[in-house]
C-alpha atoms as a PDB file:
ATOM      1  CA  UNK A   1      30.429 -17.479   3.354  1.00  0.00           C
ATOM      2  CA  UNK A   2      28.179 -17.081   6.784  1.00  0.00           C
ATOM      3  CA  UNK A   3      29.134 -13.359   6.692  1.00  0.00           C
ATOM      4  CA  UNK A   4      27.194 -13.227   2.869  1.00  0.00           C
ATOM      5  CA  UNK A   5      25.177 -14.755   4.110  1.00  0.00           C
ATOM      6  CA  UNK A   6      24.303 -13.026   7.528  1.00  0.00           C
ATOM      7  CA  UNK A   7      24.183  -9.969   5.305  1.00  0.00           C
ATOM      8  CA  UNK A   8      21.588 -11.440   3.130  1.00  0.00           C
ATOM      9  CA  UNK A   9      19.559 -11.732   6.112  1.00  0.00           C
ATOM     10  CA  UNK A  10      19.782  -8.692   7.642  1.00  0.00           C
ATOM     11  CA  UNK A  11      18.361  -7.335   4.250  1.00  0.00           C
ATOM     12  CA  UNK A  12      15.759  -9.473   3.851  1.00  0.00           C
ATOM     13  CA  UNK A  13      14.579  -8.541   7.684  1.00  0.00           C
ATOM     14  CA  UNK A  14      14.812  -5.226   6.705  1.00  0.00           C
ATOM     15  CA  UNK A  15      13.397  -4.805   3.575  1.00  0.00           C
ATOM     16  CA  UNK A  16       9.983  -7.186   5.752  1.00  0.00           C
ATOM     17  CA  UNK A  17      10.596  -4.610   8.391  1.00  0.00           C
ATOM     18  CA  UNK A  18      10.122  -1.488   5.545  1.00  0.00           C
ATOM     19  CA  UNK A  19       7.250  -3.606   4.195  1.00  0.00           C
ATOM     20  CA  UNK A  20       5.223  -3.467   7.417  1.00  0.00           C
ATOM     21  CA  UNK A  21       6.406   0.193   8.322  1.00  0.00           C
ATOM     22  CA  UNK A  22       4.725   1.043   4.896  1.00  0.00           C
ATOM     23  CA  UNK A  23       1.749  -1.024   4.503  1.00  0.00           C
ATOM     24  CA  UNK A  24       0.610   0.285   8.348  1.00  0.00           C
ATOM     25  CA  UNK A  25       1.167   3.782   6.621  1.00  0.00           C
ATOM     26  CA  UNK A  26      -0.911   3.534   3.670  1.00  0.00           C
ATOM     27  CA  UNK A  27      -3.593   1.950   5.732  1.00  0.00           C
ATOM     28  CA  UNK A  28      -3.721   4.735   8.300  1.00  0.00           C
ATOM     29  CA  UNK A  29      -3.753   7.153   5.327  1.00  0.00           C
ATOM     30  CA  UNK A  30      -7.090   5.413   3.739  1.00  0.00           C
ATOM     31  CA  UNK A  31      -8.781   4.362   6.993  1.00  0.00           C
ATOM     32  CA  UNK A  32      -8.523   8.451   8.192  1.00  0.00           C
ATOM     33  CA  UNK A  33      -9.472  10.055   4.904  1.00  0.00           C
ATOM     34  CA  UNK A  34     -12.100  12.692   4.955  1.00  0.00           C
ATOM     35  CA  UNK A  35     -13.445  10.754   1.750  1.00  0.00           C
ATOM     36  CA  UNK A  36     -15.941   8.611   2.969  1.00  0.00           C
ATOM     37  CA  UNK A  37     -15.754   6.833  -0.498  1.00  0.00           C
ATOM     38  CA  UNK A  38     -12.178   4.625   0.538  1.00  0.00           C
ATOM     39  CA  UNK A  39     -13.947   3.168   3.461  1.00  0.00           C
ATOM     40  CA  UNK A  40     -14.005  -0.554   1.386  1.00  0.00           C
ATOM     41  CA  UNK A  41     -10.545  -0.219  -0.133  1.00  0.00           C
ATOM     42  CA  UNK A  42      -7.765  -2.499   1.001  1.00  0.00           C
ATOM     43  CA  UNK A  43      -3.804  -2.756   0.479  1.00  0.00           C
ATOM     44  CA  UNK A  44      -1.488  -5.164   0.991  1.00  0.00           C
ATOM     45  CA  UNK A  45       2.174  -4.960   0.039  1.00  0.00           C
ATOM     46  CA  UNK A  46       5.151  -7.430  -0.960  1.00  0.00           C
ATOM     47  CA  UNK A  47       8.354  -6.259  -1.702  1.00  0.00           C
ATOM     48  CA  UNK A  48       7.608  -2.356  -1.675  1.00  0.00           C
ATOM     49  CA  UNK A  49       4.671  -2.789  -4.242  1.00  0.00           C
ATOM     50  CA  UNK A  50       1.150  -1.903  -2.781  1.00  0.00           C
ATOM     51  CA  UNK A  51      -1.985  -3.899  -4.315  1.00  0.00           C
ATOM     52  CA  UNK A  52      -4.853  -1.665  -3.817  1.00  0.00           C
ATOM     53  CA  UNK A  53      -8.191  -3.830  -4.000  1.00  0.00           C
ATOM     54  CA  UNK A  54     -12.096  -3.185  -2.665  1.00  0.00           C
ATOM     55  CA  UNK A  55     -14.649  -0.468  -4.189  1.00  0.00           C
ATOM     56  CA  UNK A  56     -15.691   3.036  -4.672  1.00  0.00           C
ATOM     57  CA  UNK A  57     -18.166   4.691  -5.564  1.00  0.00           C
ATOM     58  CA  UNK A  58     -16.705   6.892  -7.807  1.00  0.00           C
ATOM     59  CA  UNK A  59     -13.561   7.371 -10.503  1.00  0.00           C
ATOM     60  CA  UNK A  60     -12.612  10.167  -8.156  1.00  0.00           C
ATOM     61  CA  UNK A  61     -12.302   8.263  -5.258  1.00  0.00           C
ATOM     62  CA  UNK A  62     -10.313   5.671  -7.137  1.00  0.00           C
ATOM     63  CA  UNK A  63      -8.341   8.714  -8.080  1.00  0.00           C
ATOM     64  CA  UNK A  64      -7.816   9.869  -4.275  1.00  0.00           C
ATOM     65  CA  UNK A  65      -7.065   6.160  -2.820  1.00  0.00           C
ATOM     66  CA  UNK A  66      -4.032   6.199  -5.548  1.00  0.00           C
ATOM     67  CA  UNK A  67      -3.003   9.594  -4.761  1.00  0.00           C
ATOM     68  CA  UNK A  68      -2.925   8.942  -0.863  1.00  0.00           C
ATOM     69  CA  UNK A  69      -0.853   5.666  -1.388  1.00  0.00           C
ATOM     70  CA  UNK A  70       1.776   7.106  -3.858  1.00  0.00           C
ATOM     71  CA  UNK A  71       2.445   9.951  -1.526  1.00  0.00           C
ATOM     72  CA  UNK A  72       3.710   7.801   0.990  1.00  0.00           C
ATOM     73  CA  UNK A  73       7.409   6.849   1.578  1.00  0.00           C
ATOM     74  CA  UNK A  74       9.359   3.392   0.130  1.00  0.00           C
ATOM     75  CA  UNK A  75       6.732   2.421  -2.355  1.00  0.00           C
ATOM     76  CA  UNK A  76       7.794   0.801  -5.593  1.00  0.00           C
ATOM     77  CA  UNK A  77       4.967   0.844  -7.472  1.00  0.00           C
ATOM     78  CA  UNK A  78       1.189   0.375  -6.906  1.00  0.00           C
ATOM     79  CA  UNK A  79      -0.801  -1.818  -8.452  1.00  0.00           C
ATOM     80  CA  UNK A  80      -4.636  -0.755  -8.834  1.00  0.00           C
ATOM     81  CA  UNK A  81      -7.102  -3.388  -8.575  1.00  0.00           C
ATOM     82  CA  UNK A  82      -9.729  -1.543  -6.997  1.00  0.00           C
ATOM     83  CA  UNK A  83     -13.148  -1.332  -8.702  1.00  0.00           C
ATOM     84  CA  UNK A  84     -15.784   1.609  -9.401  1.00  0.00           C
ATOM     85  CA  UNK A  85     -19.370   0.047  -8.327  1.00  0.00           C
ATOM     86  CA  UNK A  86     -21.666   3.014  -9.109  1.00  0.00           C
ATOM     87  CA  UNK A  87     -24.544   3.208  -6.794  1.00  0.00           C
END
């Protein structure tokens, strides 16, 4: 049993590990966009899904933030919670 059980650990570790590997990804991707417009969206992840949240300005920069996030590696799914606040 402590072997399972060691091995269940080591997953959960490194699926947490994979989690923060990712999440410091997509966040470098929005935070050095040329698109001024992602400058108030966040992310946060759990279990390889990403939870996009904040404004924009525009559909189109709703459009990019979800582009930029789905092109990076060991994402699940994302979730898009971010909203359009016309100026």
């Amino acid at each position: 049993m402590k072997r399972q059980n060691e091995h269940a650990d080591t997953d959960h570790f490194d699926a947490e590990r994979r989690d923060r590997e990712t999440i410091t990804a997509v966040r470098h991707r929005i935070e050095h966009t040329r698109h001024k417009g992602l400058r108030r969206v966040k992310a946060k992840i759990t279990e390889g899904t990403v939870t996009l949240t904040g404004s924009v300005p525009s559909e189109d920069d709703r459009d990019i933030a979800l582009e930029l996030v789905r092109s990076v590696k060991h994402i699940g799914s994302v979730i898009d919670e971010i909203e359009v606040v016309r100026a």
